[in-house]
PDB file of N, CA and C in Angstrom:
ATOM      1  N   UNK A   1     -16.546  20.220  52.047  1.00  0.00           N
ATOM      2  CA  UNK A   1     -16.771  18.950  52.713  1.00  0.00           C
ATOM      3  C   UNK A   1     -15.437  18.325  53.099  1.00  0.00           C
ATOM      4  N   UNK A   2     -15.031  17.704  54.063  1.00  0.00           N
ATOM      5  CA  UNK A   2     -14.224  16.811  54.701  1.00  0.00           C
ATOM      6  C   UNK A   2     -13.673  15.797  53.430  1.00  0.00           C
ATOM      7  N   UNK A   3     -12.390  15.395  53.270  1.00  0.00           N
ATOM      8  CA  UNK A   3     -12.353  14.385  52.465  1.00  0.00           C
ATOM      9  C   UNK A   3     -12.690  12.707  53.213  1.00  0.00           C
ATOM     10  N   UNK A   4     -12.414  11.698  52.175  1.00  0.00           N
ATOM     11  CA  UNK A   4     -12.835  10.460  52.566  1.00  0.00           C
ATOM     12  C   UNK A   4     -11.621  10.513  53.500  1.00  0.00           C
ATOM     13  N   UNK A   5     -11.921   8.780  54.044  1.00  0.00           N
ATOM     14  CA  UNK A   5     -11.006   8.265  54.778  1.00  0.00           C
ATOM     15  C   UNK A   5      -9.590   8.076  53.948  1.00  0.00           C
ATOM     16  N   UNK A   6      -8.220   8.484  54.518  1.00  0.00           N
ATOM     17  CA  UNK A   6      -7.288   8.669  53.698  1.00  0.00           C
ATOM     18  C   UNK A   6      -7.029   6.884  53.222  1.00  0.00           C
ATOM     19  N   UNK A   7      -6.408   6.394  52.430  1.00  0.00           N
ATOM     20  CA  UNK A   7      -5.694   5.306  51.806  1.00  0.00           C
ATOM     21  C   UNK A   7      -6.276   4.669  50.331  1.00  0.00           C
ATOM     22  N   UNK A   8      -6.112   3.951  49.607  1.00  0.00           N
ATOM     23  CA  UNK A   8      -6.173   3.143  48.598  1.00  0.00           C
ATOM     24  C   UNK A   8      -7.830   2.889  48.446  1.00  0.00           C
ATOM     25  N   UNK A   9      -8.515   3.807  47.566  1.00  0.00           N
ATOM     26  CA  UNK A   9      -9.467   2.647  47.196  1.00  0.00           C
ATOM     27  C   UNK A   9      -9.622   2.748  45.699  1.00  0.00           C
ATOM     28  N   UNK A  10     -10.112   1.457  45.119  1.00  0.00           N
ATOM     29  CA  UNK A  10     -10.016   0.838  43.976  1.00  0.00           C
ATOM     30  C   UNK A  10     -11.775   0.741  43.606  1.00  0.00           C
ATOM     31  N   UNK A  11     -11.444   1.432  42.097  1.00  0.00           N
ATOM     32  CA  UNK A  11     -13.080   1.026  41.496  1.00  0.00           C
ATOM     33  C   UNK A  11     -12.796  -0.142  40.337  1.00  0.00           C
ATOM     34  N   UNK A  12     -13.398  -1.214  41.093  1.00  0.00           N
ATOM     35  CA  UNK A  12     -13.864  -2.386  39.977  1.00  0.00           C
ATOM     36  C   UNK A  12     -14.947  -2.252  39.045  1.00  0.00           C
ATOM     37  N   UNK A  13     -14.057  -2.731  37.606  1.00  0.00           N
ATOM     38  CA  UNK A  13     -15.171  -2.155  36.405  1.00  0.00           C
ATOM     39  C   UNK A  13     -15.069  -2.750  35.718  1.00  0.00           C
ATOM     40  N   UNK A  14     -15.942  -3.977  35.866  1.00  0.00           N
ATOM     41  CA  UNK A  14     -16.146  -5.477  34.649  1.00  0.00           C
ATOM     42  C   UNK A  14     -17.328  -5.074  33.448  1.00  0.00           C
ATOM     43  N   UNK A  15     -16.788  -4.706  32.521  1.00  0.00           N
ATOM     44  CA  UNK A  15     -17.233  -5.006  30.664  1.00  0.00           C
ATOM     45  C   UNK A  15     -17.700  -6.420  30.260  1.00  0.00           C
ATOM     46  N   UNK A  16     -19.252  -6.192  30.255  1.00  0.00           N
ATOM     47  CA  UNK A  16     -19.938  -7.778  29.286  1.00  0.00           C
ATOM     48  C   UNK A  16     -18.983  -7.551  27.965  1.00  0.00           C
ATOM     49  N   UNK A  17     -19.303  -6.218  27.412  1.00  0.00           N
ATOM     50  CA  UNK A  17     -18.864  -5.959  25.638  1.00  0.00           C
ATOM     51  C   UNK A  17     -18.518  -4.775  25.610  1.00  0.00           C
ATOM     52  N   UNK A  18     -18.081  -4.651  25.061  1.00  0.00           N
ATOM     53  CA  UNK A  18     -17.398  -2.805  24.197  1.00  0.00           C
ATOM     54  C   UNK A  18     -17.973  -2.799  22.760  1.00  0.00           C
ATOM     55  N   UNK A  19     -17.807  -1.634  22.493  1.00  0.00           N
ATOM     56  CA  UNK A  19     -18.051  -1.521  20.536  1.00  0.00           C
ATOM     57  C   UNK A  19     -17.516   0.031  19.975  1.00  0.00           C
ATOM     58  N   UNK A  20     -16.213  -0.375  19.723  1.00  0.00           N
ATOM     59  CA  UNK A  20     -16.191   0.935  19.680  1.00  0.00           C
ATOM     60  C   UNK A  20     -16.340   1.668  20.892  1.00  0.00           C
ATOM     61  N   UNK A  21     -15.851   1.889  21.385  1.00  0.00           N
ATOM     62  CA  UNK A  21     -16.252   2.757  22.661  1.00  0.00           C
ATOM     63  C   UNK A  21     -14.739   3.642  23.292  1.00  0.00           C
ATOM     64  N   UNK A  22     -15.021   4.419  23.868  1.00  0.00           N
ATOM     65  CA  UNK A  22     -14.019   5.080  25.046  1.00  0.00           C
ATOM     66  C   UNK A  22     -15.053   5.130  26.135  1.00  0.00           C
ATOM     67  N   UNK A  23     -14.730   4.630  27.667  1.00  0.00           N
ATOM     68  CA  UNK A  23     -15.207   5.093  28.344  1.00  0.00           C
ATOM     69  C   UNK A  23     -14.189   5.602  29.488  1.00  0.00           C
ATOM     70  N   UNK A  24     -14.748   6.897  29.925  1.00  0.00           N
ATOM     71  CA  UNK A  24     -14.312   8.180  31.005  1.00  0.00           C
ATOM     72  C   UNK A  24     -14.234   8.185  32.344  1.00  0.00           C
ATOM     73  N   UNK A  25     -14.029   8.083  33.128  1.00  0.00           N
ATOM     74  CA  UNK A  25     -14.615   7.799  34.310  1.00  0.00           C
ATOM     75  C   UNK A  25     -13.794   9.330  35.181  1.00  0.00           C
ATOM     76  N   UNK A  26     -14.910  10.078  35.649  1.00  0.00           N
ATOM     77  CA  UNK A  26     -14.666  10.944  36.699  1.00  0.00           C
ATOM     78  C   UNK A  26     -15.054  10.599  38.163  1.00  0.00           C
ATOM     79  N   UNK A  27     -14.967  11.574  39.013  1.00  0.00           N
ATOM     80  CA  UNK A  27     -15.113  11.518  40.373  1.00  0.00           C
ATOM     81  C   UNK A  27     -15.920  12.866  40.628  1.00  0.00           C
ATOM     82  N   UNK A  28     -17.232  12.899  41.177  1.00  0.00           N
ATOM     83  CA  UNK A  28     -17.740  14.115  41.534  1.00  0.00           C
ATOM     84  C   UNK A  28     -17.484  15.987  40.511  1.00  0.00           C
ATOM     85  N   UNK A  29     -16.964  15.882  39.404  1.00  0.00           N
ATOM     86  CA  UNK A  29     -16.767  16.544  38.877  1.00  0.00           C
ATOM     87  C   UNK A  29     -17.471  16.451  37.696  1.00  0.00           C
ATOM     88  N   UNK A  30     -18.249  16.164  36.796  1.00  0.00           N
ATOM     89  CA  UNK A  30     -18.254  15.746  35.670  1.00  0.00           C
ATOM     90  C   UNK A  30     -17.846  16.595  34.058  1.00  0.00           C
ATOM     91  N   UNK A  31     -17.570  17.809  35.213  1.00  0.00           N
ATOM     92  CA  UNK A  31     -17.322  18.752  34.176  1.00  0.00           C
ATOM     93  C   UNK A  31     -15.161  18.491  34.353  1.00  0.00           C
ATOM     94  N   UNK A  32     -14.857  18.246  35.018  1.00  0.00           N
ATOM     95  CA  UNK A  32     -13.431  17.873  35.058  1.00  0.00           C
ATOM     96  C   UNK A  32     -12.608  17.921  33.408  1.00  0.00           C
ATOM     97  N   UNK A  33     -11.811  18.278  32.818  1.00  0.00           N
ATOM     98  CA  UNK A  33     -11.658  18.817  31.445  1.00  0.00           C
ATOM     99  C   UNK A  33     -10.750  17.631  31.050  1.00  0.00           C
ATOM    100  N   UNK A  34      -9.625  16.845  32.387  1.00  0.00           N
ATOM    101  CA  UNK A  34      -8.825  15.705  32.140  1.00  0.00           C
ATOM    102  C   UNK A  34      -9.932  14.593  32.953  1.00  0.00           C
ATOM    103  N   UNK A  35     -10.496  12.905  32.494  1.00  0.00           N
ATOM    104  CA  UNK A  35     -10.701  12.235  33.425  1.00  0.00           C
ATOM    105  C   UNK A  35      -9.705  11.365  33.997  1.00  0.00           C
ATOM    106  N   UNK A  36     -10.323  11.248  35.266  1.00  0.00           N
ATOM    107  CA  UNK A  36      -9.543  10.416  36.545  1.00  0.00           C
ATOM    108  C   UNK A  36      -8.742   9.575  35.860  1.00  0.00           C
ATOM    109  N   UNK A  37      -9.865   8.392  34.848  1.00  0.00           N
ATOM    110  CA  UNK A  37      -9.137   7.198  34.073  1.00  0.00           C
ATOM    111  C   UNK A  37      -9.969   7.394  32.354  1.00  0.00           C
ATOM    112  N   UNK A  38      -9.149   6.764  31.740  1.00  0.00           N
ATOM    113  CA  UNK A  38      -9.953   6.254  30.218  1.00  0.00           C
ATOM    114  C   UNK A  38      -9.443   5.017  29.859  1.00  0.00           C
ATOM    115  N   UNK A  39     -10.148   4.385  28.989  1.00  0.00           N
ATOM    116  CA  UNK A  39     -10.085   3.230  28.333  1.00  0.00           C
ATOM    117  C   UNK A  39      -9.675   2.976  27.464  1.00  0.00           C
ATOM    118  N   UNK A  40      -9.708   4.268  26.487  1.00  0.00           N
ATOM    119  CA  UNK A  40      -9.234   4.749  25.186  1.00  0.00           C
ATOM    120  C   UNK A  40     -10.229   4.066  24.641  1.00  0.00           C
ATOM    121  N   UNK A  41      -9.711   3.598  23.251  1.00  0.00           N
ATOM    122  CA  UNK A  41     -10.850   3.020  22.368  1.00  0.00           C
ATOM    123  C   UNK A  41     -10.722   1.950  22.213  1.00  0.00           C
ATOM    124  N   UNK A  42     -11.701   1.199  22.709  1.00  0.00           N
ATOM    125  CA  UNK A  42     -12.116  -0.261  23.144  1.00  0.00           C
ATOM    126  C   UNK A  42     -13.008  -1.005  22.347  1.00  0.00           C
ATOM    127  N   UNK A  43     -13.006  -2.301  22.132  1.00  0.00           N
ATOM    128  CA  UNK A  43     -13.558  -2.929  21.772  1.00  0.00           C
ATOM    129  C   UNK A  43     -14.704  -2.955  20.071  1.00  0.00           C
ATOM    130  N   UNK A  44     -14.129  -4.454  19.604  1.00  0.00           N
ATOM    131  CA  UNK A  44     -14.608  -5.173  18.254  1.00  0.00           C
ATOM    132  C   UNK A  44     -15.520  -5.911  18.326  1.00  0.00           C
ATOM    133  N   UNK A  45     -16.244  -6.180  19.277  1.00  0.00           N
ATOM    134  CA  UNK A  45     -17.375  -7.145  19.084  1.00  0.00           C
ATOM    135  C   UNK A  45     -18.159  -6.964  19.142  1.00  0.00           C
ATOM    136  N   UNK A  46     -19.386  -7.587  18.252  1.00  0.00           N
ATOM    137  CA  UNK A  46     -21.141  -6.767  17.945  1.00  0.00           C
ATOM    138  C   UNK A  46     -21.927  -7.469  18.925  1.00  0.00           C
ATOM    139  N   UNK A  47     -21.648  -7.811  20.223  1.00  0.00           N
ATOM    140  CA  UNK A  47     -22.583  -8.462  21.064  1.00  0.00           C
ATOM    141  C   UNK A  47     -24.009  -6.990  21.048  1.00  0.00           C
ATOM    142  N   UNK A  48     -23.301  -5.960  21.196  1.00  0.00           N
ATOM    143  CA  UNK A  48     -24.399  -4.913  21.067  1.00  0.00           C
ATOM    144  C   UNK A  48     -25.238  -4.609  20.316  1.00  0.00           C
ATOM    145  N   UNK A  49     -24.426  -4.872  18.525  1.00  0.00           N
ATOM    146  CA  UNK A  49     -25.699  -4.569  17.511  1.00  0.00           C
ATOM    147  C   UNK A  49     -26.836  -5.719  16.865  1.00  0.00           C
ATOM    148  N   UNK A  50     -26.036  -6.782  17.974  1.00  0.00           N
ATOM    149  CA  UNK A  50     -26.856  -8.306  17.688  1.00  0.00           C
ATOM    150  C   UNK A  50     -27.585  -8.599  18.706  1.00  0.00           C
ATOM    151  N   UNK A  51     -27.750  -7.629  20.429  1.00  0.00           N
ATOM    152  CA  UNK A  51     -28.860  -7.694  20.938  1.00  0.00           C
ATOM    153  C   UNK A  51     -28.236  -8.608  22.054  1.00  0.00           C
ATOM    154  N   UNK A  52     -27.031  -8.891  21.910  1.00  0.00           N
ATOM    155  CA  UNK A  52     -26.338 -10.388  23.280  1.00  0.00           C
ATOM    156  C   UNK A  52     -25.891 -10.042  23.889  1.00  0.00           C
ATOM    157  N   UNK A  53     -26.631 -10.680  25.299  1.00  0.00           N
ATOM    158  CA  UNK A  53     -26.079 -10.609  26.666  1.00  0.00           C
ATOM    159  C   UNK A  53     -24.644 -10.675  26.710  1.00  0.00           C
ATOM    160  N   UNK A  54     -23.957 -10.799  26.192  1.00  0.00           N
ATOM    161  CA  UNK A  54     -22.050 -10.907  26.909  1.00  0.00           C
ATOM    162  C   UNK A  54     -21.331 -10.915  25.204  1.00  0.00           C
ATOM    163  N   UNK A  55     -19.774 -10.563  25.642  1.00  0.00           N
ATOM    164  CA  UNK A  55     -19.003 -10.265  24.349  1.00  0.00           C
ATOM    165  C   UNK A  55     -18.031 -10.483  24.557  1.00  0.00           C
ATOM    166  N   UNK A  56     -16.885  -9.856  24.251  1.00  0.00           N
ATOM    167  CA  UNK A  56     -15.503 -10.003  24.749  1.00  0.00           C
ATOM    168  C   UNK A  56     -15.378  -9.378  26.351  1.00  0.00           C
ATOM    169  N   UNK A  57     -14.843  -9.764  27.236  1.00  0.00           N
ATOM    170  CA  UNK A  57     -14.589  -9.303  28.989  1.00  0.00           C
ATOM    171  C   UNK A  57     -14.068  -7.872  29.076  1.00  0.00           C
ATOM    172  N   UNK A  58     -13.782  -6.993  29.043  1.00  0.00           N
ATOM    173  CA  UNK A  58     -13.278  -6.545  29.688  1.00  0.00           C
ATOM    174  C   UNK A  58     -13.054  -6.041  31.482  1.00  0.00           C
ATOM    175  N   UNK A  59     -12.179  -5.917  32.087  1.00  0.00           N
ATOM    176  CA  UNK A  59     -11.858  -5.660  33.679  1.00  0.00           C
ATOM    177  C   UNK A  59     -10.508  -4.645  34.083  1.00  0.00           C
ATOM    178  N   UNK A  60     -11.487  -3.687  34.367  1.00  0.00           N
ATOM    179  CA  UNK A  60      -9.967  -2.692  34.821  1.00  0.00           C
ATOM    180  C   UNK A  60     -10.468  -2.587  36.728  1.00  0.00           C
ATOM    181  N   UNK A  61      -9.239  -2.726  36.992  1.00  0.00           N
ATOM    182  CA  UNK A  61      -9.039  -2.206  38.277  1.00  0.00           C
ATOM    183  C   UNK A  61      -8.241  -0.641  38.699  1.00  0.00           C
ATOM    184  N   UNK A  62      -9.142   0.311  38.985  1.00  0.00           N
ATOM    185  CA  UNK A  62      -8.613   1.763  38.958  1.00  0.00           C
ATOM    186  C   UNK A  62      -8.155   2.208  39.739  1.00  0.00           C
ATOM    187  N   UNK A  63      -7.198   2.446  40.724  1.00  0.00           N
ATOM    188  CA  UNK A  63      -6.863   3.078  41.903  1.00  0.00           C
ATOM    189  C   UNK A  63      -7.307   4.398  42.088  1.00  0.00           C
ATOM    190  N   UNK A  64      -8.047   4.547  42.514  1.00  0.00           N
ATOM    191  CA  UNK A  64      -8.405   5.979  43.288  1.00  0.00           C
ATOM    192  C   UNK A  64      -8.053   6.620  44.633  1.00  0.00           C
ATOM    193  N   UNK A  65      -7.545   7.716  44.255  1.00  0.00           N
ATOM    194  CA  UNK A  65      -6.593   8.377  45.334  1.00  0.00           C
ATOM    195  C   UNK A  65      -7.845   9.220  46.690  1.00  0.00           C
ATOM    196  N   UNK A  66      -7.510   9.018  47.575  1.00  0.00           N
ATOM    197  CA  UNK A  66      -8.374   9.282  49.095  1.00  0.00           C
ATOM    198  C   UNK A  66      -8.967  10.507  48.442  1.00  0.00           C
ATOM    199  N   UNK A  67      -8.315  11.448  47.702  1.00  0.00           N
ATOM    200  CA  UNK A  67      -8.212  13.324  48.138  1.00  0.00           C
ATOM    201  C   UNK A  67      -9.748  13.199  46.349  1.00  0.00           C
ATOM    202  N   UNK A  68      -9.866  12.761  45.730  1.00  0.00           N
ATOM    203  CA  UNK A  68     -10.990  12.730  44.921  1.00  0.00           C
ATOM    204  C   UNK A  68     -11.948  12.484  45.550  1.00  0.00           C
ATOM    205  N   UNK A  69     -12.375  11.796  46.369  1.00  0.00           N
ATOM    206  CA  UNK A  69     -13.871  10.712  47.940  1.00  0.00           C
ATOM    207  C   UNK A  69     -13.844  12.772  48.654  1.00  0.00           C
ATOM    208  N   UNK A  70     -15.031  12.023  49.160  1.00  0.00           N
ATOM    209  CA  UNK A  70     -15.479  13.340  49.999  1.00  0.00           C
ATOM    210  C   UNK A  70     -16.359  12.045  51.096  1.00  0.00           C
ATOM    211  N   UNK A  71     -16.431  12.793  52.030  1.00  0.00           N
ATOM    212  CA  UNK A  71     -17.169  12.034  53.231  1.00  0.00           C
ATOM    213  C   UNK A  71     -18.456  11.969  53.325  1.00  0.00           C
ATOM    214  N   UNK A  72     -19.726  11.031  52.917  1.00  0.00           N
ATOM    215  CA  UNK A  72     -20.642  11.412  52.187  1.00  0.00           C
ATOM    216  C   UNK A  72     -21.097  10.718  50.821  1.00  0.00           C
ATOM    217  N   UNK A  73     -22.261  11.572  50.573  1.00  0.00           N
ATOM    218  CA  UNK A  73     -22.324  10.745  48.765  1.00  0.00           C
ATOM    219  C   UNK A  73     -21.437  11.084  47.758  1.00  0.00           C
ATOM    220  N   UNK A  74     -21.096  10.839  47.227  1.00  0.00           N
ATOM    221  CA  UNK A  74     -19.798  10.820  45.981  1.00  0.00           C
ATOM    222  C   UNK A  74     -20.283  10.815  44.763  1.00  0.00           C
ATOM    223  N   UNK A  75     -20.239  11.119  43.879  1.00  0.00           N
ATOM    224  CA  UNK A  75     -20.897  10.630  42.270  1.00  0.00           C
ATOM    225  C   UNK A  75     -19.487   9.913  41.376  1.00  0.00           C
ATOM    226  N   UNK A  76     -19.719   9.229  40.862  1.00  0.00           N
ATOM    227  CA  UNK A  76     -18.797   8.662  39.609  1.00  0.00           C
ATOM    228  C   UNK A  76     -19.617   8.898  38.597  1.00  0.00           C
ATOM    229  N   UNK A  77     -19.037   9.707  37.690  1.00  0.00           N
ATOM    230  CA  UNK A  77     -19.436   9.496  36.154  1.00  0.00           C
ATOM    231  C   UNK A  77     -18.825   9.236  35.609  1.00  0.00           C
ATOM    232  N   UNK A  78     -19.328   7.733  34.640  1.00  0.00           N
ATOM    233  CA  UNK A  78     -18.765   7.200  33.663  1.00  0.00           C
ATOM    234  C   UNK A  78     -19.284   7.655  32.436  1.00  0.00           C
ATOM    235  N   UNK A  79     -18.415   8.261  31.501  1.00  0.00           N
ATOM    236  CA  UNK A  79     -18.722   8.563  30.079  1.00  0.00           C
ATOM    237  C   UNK A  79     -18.715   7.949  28.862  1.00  0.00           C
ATOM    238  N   UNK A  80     -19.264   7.670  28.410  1.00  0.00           N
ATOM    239  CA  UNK A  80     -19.018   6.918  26.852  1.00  0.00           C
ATOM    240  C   UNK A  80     -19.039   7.998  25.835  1.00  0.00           C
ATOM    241  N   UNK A  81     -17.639   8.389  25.499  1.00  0.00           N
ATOM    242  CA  UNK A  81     -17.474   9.675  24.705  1.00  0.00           C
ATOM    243  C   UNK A  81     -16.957   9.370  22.779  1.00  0.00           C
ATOM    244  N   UNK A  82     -17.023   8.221  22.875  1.00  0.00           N
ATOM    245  CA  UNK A  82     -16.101   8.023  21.186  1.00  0.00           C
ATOM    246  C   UNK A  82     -17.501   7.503  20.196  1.00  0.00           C
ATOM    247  N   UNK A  83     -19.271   6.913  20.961  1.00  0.00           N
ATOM    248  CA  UNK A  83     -19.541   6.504  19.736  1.00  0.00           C
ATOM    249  C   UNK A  83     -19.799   7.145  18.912  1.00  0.00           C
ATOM    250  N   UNK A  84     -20.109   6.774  17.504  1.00  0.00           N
ATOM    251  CA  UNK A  84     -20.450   7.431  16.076  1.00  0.00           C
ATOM    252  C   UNK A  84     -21.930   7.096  15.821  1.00  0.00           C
ATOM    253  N   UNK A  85     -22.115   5.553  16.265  1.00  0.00           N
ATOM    254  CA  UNK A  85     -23.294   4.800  15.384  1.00  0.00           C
ATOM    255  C   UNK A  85     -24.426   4.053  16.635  1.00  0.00           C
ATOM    256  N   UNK A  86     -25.166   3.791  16.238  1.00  0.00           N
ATOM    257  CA  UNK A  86     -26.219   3.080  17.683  1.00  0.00           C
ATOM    258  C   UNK A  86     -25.705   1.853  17.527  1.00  0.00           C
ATOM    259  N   UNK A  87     -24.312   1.223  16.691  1.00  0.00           N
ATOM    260  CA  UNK A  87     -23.883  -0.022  17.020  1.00  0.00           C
ATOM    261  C   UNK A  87     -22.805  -0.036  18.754  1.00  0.00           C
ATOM    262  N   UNK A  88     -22.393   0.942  18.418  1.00  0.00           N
ATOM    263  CA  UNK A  88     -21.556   1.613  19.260  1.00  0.00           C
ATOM    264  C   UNK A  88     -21.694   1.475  20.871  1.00  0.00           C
ATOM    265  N   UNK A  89     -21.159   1.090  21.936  1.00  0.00           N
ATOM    266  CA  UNK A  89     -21.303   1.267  22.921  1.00  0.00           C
ATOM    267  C   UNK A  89     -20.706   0.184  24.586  1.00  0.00           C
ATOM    268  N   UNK A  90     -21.349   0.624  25.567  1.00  0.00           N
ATOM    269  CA  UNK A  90     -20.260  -0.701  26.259  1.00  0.00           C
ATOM    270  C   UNK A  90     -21.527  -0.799  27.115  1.00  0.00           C
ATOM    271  N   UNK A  91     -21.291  -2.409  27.547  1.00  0.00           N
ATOM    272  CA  UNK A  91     -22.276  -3.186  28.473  1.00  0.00           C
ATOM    273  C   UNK A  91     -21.646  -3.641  29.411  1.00  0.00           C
ATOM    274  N   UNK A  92     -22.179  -3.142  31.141  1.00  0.00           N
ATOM    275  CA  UNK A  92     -21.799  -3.486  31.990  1.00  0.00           C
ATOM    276  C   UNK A  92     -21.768  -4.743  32.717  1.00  0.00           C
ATOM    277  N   UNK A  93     -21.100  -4.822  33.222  1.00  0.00           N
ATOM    278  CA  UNK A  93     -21.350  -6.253  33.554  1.00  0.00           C
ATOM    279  C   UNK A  93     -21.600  -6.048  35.487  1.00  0.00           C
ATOM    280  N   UNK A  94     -20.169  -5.023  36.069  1.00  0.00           N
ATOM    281  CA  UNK A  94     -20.465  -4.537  37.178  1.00  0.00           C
ATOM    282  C   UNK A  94     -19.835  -3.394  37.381  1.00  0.00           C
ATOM    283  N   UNK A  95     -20.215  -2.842  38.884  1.00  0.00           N
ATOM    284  CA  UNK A  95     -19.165  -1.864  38.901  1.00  0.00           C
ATOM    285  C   UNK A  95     -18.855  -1.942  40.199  1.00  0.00           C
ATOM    286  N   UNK A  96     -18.048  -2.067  41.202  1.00  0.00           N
ATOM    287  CA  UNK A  96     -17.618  -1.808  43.024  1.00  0.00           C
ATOM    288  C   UNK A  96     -16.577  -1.106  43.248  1.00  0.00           C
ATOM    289  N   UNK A  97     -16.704  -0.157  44.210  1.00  0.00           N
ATOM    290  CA  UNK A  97     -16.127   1.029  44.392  1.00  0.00           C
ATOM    291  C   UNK A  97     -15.557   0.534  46.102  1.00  0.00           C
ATOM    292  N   UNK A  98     -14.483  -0.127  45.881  1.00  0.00           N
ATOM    293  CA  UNK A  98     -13.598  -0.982  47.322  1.00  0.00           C
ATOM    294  C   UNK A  98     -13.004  -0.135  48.211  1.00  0.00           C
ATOM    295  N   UNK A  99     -13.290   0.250  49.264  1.00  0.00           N
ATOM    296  CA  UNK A  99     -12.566   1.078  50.159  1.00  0.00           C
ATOM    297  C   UNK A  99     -11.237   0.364  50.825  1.00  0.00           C
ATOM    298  N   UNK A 100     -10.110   1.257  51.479  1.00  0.00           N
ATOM    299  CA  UNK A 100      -8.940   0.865  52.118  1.00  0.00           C
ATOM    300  C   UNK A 100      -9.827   0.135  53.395  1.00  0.00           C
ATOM    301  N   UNK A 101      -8.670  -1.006  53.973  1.00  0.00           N
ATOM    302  CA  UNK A 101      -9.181  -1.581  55.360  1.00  0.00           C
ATOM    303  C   UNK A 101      -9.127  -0.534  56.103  1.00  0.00           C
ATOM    304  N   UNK A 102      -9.931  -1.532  57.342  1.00  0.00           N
ATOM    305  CA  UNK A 102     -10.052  -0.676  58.129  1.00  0.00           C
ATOM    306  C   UNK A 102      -8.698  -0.851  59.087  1.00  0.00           C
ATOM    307  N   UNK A 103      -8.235   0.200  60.165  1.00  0.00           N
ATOM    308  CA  UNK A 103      -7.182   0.522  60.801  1.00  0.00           C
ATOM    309  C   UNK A 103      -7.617   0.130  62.033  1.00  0.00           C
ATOM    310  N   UNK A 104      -8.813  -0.236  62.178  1.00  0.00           N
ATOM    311  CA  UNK A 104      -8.870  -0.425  63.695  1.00  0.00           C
ATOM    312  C   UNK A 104      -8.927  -2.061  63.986  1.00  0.00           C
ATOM    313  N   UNK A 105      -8.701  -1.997  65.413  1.00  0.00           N
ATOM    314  CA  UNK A 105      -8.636  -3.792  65.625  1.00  0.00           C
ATOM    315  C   UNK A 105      -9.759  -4.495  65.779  1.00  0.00           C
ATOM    316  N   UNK A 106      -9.909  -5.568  64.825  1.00  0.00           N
ATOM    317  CA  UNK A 106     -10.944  -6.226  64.813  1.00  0.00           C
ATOM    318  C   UNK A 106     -10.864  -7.713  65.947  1.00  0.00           C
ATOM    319  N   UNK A 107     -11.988  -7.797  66.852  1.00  0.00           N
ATOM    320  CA  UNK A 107     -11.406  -8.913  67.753  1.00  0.00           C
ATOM    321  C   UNK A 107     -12.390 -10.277  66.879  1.00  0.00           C
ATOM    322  N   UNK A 108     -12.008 -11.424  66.944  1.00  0.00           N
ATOM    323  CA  UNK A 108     -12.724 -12.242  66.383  1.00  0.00           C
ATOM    324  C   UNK A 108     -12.956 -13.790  67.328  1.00  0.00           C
ATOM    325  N   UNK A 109     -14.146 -13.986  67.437  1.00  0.00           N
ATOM    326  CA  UNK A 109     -14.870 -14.316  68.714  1.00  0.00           C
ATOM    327  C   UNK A 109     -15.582 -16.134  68.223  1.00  0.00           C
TER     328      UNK A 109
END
């Protein structure tokens, strides 16, 4: 397949809570042996094993390089690879996957 459009795009990835957690994030690979990004091991707060909507924030902004995108549908898999316990885990809050501007001229009317 063709790759994406070449330049800068960024995946936004806002955390209600963590617990214990690592999360992985690949690009169309999921079998990939290094991921794209990690989190390492994140988060102390039991918003999860107490059932609550929101916890401590977390927000990473990821740069993703053009040559990972393919032109087309794409998959991201995000992994949650460190829990132990069903306390364990991370709650999303969002996720947006921001493409580079566009290069062409926009007239505004």
């Amino acid at each position: 397949m063709s790759p994406a459009r070449t330049g800068n795009y960024t995946l936004q990835l806002a955390l209600a809570s963590a617990s214990a957690s690592e999360l992985q994030v690949r690009f169309n690979d999921r079998r990939a042996k290094r991921p794209h990004f990690t989190t390492r091991l994140i988060g102390r707060d039991n918003a999860i094993a107490r059932h609550g909507i929101y916890g401590l924030y977390w927000f990473y902004s990821i740069n993703v390089p053009s040559h990972l995108l393919r032109n087309g549908n794409n998959t991201v898999y995000l992994t949650q690879s460190r829990s132990k316990s069903p306390f364990g885990g991370i709650m999303y809050d969002y996720i947006r996957l921001e493409g580079p501007p566009d290069t062409g001229l926009i007239s505004l009317q």
